[in-house]
N, C-alpha and C. Protein backbone atom coordinates (compact mmCIF):
# COMPACT_ATOMS: atom_id res chain seq x y z
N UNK A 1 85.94 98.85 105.17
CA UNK A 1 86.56 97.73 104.47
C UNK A 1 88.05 97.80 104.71
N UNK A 2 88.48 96.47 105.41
CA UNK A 2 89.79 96.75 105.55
C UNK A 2 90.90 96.86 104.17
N UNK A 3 92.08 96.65 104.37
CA UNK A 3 92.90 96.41 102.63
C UNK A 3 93.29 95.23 102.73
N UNK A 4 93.47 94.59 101.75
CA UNK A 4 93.85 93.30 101.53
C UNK A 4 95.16 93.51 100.74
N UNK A 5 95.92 92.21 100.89
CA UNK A 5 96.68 91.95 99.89
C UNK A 5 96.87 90.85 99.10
N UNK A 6 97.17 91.43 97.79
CA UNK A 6 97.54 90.49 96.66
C UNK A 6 98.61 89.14 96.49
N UNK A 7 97.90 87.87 96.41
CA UNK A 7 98.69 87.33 96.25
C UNK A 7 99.70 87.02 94.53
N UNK A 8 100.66 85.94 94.49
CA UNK A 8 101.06 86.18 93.31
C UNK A 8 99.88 85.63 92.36
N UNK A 9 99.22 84.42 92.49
CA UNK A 9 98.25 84.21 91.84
C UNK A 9 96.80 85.19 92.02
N UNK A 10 96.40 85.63 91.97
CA UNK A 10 96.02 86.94 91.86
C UNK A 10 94.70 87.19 92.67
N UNK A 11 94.62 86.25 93.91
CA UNK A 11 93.57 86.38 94.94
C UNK A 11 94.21 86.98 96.04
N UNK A 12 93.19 87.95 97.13
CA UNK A 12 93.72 88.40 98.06
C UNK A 12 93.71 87.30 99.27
N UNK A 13 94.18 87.47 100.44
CA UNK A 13 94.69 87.08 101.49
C UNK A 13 93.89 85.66 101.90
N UNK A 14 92.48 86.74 102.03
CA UNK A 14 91.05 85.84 102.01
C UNK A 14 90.74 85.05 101.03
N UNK A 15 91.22 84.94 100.29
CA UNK A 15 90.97 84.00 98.89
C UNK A 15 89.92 84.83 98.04
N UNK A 16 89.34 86.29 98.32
CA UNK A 16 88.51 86.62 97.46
C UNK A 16 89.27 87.38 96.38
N UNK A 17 88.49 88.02 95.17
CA UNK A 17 89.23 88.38 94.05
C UNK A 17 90.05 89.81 94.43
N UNK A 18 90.58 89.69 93.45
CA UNK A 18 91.77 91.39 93.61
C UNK A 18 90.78 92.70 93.30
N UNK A 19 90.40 93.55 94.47
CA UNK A 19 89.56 94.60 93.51
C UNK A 19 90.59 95.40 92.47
N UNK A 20 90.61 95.54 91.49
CA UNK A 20 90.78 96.30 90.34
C UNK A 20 90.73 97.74 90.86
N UNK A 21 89.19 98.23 90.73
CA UNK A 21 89.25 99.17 91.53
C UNK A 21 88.09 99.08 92.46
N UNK A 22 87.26 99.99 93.24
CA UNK A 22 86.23 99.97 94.03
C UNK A 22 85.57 101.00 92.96
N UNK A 23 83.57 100.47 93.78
CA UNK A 23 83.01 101.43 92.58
C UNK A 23 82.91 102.92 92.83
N UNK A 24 83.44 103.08 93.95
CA UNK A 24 83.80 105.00 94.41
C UNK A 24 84.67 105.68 93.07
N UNK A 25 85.79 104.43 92.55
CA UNK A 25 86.31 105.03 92.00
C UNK A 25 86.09 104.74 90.04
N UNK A 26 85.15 104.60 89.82
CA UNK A 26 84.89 103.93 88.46
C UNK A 26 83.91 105.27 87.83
N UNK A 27 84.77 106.17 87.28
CA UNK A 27 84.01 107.18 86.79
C UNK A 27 82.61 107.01 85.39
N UNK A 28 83.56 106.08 84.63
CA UNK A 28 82.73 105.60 83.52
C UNK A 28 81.33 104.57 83.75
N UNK A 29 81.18 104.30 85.11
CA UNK A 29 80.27 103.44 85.25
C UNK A 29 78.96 103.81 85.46
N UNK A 30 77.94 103.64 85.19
CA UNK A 30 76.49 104.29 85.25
C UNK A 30 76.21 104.19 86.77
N UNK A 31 75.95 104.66 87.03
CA UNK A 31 75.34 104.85 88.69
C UNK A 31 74.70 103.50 88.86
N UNK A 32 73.43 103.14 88.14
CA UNK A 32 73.14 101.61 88.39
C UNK A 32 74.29 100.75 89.03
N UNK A 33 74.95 100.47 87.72
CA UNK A 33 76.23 99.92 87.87
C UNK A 33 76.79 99.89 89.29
N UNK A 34 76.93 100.92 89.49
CA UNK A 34 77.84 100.81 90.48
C UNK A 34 76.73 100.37 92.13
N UNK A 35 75.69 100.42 92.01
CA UNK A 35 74.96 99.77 93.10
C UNK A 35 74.81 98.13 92.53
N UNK A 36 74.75 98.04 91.62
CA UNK A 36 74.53 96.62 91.11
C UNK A 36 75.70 96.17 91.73
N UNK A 37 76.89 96.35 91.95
CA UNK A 37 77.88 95.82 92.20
C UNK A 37 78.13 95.53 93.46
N UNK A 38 77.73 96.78 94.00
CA UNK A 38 77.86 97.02 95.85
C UNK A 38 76.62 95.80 96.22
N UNK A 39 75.51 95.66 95.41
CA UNK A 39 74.85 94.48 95.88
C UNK A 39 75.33 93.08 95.53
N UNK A 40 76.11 92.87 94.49
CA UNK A 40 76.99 91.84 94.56
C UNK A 40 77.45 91.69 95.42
N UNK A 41 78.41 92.26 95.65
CA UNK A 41 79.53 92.35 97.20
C UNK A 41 78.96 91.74 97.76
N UNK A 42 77.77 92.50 98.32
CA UNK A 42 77.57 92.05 99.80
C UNK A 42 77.08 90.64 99.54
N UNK A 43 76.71 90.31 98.81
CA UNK A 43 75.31 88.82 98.08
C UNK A 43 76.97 87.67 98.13
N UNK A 44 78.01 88.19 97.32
CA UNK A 44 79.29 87.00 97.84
C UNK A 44 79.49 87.21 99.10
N UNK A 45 79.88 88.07 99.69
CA UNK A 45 80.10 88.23 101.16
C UNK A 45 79.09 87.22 102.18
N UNK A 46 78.18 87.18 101.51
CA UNK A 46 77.05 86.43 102.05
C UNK A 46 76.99 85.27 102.36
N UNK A 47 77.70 85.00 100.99
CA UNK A 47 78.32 83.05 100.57
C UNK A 47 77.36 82.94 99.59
N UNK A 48 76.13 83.93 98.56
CA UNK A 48 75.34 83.59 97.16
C UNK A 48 76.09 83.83 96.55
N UNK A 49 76.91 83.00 95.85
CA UNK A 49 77.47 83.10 94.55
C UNK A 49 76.74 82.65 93.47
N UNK A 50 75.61 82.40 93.32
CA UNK A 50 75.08 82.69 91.96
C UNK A 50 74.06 83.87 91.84
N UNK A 51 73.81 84.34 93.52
CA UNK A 51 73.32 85.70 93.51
C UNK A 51 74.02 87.08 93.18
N UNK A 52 74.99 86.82 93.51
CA UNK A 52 76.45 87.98 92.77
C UNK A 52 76.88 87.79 91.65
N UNK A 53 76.95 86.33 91.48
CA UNK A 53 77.24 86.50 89.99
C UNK A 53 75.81 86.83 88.87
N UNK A 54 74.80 87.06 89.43
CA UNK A 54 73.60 87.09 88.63
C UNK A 54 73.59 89.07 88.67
N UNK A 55 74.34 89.31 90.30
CA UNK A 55 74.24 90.51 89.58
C UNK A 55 74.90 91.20 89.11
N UNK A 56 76.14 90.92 89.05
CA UNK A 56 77.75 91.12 88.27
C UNK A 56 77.65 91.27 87.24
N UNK A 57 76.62 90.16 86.73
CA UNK A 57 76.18 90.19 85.07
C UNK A 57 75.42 91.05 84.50
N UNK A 58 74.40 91.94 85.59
CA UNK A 58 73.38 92.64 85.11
C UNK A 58 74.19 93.92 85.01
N UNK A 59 74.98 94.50 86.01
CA UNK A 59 76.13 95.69 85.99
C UNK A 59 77.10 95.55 84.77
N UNK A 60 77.63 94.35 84.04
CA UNK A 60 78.22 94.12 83.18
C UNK A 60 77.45 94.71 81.58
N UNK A 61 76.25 94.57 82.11
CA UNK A 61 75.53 94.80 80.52
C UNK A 61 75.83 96.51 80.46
N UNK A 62 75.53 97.20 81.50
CA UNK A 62 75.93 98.39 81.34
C UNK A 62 77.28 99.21 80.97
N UNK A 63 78.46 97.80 80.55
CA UNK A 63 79.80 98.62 80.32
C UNK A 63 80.84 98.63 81.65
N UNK A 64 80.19 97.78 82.67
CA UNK A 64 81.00 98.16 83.81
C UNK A 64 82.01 96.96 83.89
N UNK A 65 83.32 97.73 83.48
CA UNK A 65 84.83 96.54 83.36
C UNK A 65 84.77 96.06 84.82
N UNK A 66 84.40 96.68 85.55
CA UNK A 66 84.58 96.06 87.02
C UNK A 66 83.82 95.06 86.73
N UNK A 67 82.57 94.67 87.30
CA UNK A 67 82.16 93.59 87.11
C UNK A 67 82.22 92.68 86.41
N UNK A 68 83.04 93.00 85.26
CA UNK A 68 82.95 91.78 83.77
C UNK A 68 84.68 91.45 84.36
N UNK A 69 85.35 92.22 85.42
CA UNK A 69 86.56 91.49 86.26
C UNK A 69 86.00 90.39 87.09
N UNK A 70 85.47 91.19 87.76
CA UNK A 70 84.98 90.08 89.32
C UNK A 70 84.03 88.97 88.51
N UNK A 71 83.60 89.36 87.92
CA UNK A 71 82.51 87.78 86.50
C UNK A 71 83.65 87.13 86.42
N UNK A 72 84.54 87.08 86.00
CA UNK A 72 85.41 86.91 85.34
C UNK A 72 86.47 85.59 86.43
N UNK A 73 86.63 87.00 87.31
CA UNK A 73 86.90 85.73 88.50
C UNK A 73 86.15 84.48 89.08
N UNK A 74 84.96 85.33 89.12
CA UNK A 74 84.16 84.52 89.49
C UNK A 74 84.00 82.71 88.89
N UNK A 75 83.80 82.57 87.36
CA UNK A 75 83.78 81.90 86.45
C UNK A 75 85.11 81.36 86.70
N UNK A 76 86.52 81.92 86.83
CA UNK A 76 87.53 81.16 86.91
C UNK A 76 87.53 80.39 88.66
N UNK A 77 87.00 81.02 89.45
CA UNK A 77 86.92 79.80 90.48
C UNK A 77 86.32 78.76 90.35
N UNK A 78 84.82 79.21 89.71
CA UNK A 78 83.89 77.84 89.24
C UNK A 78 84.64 76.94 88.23
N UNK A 79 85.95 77.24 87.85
CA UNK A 79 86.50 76.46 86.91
C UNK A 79 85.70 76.36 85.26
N UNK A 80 85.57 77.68 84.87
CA UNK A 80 85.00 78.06 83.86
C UNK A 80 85.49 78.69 83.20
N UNK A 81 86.72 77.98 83.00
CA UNK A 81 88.20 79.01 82.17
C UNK A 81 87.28 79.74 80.58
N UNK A 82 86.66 78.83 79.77
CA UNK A 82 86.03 79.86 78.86
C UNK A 82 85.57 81.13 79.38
N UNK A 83 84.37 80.98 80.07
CA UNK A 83 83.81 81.98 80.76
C UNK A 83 84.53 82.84 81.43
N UNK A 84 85.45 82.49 81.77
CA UNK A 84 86.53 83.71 82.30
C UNK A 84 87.11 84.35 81.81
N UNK A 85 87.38 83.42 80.94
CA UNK A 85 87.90 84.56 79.60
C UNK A 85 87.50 85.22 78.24
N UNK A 86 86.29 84.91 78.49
CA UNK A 86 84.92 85.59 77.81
C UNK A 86 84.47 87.11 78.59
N UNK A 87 84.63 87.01 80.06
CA UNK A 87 84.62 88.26 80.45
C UNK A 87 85.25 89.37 80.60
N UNK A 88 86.64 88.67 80.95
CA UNK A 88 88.19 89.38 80.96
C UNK A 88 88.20 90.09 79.20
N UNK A 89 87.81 89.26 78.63
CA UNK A 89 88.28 89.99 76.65
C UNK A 89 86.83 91.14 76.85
N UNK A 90 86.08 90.98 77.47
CA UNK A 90 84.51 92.05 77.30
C UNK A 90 85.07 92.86 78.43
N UNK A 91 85.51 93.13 79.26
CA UNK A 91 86.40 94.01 80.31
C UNK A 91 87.16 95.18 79.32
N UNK A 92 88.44 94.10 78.48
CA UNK A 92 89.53 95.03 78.23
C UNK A 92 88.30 95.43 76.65
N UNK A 93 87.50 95.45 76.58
CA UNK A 93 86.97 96.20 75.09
C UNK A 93 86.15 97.14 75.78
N UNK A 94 85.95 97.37 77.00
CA UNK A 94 85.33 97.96 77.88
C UNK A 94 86.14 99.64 78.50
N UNK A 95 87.48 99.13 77.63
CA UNK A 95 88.60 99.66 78.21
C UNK A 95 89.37 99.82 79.61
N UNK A 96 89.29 98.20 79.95
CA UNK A 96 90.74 97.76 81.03
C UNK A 96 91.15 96.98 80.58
N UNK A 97 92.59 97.35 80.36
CA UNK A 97 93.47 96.54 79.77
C UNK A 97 94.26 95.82 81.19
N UNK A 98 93.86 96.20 82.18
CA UNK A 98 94.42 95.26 83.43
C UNK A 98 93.77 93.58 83.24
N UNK A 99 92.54 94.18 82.34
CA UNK A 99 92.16 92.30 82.35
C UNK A 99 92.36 91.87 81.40
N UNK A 100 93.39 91.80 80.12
CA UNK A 100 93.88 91.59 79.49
C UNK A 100 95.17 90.61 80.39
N UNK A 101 95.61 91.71 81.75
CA UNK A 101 96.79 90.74 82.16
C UNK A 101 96.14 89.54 83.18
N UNK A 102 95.13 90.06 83.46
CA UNK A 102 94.31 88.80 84.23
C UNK A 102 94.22 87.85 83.62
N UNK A 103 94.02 87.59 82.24
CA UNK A 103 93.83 86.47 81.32
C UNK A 103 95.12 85.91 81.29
N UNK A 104 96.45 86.81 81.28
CA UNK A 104 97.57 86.34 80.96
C UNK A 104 98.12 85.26 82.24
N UNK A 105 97.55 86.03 83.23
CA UNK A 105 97.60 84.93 84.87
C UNK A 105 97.10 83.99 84.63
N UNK A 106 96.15 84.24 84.60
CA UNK A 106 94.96 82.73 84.47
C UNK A 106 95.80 82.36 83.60
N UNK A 107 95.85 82.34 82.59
CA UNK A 107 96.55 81.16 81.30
C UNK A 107 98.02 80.58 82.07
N UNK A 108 98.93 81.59 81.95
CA UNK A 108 99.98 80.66 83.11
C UNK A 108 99.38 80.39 84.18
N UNK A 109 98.63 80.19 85.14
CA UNK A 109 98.42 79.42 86.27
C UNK A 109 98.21 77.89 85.71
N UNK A 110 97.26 77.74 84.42
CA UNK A 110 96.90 76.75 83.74
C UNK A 110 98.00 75.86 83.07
N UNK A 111 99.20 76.59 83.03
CA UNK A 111 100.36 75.71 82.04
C UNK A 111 100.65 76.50 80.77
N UNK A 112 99.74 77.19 80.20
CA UNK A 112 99.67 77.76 78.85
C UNK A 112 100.49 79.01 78.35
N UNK A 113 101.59 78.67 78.62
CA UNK A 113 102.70 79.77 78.77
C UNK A 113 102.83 80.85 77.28
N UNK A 114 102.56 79.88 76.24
CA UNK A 114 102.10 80.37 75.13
C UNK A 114 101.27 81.14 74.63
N UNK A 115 99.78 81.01 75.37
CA UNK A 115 98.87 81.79 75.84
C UNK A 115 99.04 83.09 76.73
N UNK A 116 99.86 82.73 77.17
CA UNK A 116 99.74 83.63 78.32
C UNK A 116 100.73 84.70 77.84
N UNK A 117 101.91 84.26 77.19
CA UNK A 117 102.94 85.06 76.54
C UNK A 117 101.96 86.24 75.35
N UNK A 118 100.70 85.95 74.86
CA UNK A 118 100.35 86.64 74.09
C UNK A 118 99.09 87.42 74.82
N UNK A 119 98.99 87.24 75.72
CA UNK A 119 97.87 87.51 76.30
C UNK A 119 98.41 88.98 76.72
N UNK A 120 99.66 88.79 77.76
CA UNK A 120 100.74 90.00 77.90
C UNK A 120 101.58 90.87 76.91
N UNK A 121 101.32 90.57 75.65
CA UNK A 121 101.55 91.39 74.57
C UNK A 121 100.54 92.35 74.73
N UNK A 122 99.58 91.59 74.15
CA UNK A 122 97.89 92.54 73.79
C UNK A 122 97.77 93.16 75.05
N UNK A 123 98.30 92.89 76.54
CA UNK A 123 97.77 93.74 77.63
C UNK A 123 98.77 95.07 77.73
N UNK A 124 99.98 94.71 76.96
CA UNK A 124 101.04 95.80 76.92
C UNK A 124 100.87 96.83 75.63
N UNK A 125 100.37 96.16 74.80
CA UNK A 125 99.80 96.86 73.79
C UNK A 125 98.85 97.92 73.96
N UNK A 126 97.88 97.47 74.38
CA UNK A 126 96.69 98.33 75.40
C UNK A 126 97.14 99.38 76.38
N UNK A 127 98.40 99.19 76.97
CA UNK A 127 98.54 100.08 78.04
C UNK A 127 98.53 99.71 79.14
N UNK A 128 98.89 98.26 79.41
CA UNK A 128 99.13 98.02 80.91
C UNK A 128 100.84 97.34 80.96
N UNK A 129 101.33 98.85 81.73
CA UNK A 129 102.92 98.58 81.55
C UNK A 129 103.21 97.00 82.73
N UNK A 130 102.52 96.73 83.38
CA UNK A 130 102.70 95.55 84.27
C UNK A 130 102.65 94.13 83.90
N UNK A 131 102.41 94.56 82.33
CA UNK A 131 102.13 92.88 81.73
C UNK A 131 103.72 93.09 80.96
N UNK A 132 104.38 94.28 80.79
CA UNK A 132 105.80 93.99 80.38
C UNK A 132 106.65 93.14 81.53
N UNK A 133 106.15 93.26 82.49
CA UNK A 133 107.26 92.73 83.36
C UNK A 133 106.95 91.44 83.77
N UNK A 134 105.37 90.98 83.52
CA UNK A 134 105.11 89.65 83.40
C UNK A 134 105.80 88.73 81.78
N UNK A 135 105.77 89.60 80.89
CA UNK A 135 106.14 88.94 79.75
C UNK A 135 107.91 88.61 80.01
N UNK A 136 108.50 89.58 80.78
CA UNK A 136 110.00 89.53 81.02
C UNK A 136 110.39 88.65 81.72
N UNK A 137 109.40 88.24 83.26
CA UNK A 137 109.50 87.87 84.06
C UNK A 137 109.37 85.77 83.01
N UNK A 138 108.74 86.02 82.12
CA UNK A 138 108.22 85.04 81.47
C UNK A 138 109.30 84.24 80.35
N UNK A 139 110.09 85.45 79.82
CA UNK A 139 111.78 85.60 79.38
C UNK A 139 112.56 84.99 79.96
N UNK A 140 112.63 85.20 81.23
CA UNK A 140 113.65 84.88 82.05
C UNK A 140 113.36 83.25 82.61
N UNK A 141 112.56 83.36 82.53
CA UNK A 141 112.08 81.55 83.31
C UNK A 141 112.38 80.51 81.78
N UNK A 142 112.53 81.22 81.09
CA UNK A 142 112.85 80.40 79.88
C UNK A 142 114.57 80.49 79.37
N UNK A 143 114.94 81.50 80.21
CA UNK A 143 116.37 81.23 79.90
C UNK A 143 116.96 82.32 79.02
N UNK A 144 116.01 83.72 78.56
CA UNK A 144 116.35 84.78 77.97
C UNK A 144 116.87 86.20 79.04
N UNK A 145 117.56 86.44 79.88
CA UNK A 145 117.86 87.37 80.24
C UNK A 145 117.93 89.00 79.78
N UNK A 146 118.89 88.36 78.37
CA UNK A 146 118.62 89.76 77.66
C UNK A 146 117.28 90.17 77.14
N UNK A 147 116.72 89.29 77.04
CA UNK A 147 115.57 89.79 76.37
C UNK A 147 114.96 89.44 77.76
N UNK A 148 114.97 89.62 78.73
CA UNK A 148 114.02 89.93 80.15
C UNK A 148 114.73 91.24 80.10
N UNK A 149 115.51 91.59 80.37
CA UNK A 149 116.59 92.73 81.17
C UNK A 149 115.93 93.69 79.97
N UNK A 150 115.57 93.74 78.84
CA UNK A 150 114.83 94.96 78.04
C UNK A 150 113.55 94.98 77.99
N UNK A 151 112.92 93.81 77.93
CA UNK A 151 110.96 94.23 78.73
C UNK A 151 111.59 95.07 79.90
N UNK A 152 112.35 94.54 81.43
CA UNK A 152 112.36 95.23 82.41
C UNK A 152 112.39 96.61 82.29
N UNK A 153 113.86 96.85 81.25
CA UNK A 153 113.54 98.40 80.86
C UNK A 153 112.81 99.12 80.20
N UNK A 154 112.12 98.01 79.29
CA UNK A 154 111.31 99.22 78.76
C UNK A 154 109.66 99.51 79.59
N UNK A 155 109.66 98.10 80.38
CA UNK A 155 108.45 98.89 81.56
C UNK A 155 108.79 99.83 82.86
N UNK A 156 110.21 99.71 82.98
CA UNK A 156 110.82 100.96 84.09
C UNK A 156 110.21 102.14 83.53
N UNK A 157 110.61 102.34 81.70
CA UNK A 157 110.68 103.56 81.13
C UNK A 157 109.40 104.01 80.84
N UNK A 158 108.50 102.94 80.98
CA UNK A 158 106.95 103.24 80.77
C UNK A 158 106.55 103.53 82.10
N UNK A 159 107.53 103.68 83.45
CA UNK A 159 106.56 103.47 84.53
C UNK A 159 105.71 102.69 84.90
N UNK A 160 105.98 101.47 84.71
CA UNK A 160 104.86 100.57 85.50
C UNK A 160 106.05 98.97 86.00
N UNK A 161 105.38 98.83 86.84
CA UNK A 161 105.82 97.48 87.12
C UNK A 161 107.36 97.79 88.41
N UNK A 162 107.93 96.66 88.41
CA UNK A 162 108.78 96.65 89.51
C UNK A 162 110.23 95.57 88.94
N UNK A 163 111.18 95.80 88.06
CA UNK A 163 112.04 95.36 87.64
C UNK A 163 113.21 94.97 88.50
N UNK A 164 112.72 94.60 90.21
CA UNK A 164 113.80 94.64 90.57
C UNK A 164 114.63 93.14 90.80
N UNK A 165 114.36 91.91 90.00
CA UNK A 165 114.86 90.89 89.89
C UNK A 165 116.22 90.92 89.54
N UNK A 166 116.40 91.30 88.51
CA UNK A 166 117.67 91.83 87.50
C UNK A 166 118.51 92.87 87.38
N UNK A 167 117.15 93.85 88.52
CA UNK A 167 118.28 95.29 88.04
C UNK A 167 117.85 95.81 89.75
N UNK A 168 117.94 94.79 90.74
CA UNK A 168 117.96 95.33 92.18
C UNK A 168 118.67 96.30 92.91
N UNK A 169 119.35 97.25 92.20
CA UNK A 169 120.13 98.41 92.39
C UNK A 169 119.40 99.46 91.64
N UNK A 170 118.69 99.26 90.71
CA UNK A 170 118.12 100.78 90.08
C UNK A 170 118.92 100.31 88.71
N UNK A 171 119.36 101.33 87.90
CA UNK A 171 120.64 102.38 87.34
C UNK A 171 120.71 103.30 87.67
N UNK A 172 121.94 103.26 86.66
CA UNK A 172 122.76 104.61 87.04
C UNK A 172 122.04 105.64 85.97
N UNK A 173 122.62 106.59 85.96
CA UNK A 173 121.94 107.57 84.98
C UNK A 173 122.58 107.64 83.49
N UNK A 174 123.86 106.76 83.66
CA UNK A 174 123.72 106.63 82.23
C UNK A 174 122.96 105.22 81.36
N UNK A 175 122.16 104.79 82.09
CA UNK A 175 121.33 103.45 81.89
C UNK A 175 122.24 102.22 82.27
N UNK A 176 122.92 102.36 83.29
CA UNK A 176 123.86 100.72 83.02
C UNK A 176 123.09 100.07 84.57
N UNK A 177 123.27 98.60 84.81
CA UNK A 177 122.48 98.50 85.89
C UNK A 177 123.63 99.40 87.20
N UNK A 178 122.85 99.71 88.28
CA UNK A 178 123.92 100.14 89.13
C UNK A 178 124.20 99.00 90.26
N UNK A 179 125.47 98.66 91.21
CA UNK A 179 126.13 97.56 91.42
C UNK A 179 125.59 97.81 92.75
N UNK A 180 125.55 96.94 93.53
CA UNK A 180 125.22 96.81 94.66
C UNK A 180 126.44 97.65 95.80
N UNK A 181 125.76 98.39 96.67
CA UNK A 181 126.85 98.94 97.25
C UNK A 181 127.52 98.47 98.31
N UNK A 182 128.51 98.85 98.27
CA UNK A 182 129.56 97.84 99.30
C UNK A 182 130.38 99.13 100.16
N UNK A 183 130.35 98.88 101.43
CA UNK A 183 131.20 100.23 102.19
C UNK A 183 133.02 100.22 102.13
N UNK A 184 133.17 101.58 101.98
CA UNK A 184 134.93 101.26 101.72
C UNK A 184 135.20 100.97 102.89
């Protein structure tokens, strides 16, 4: 399998969904699970999308956040924004809070900035430092800097995310942004 990359709306290259993770790496998932899924794959790969999604759903009953992601997507291509976000909220109780920020995408892709602003609370709440920098990033398009420029830091300080809109130099070590360098 080659790697793909992520676009900003949150499909890869090919237009298929973002893997989260692969099921090599999904410790919590029942072994079923994780073949239920690999037969998904291949069943979309195929072009059955109601055969993957039939079995996405059956891997889902077992607890597997992966699949209640890719459901999830799935339902949001079919334009089944409930359903998408019926799976994404059964994901993060599943414990991934990455689809907590999936919901927060989906909702801003939709307009629902409001939505989406809370969606990236509860995903930062949970533990996904990458929805701070969506909520900042979300600050700033509204005209709050300072209050972007401190989500940024406080997901630098959590380690997650990529703050470099605002603070494209780093800091310095006494926290101030550091200035772009210029040769004497």
């Amino acid at each position: 399998m080659k790697p793909s990359t992520t676009s900003a709306t949150g499909s890869t290259a090919n237009g298929s969904p973002p893997p989260s993770t692969t099921s090599s790496s999904r410790p919590n998932a029942a072994p079923s699970s994780n073949a239920l899924c690999e037969l998904a794959r291949l069943r979309e790969e195929a072009g059955d999308q109601e055969g993957a999604e039939a079995l996405y759903r059956k891997a889902s009953k077992h607890g597997d956040g992966f699949a209640l992601i890719r459901l999830a997507w799935m339902r949001k291509k079919a334009g089944d924004l409930e359903g998408a976000e019926a799976a994404y909220r059964e994901a993060a109780e599943h414990g991934d809070p990455s689809a907590l920020g999936e919901l927060a995408r989906m909702r801003e892709e939709t307009g629902d900035r409001e939505g989406a602003e809370a969606a990236y609370r509860e995903a930062a709440e949970h533990g996904d430092p990458s929805a701070l920098v969506g909520l900042a990033r979300l600050r700033e398009e509204n005209g709050d800097p300072e209050g972007a420029e401190a989500l940024y830091r406080e997901a630098a300080d959590y380690g997650g995310g990529s703050p470099t809109r605002l603070l494209p130099y780093g800091l310095d070590p006494d926290g101030t942004p550091t200035p772009q360098w210029t040769p004497s």
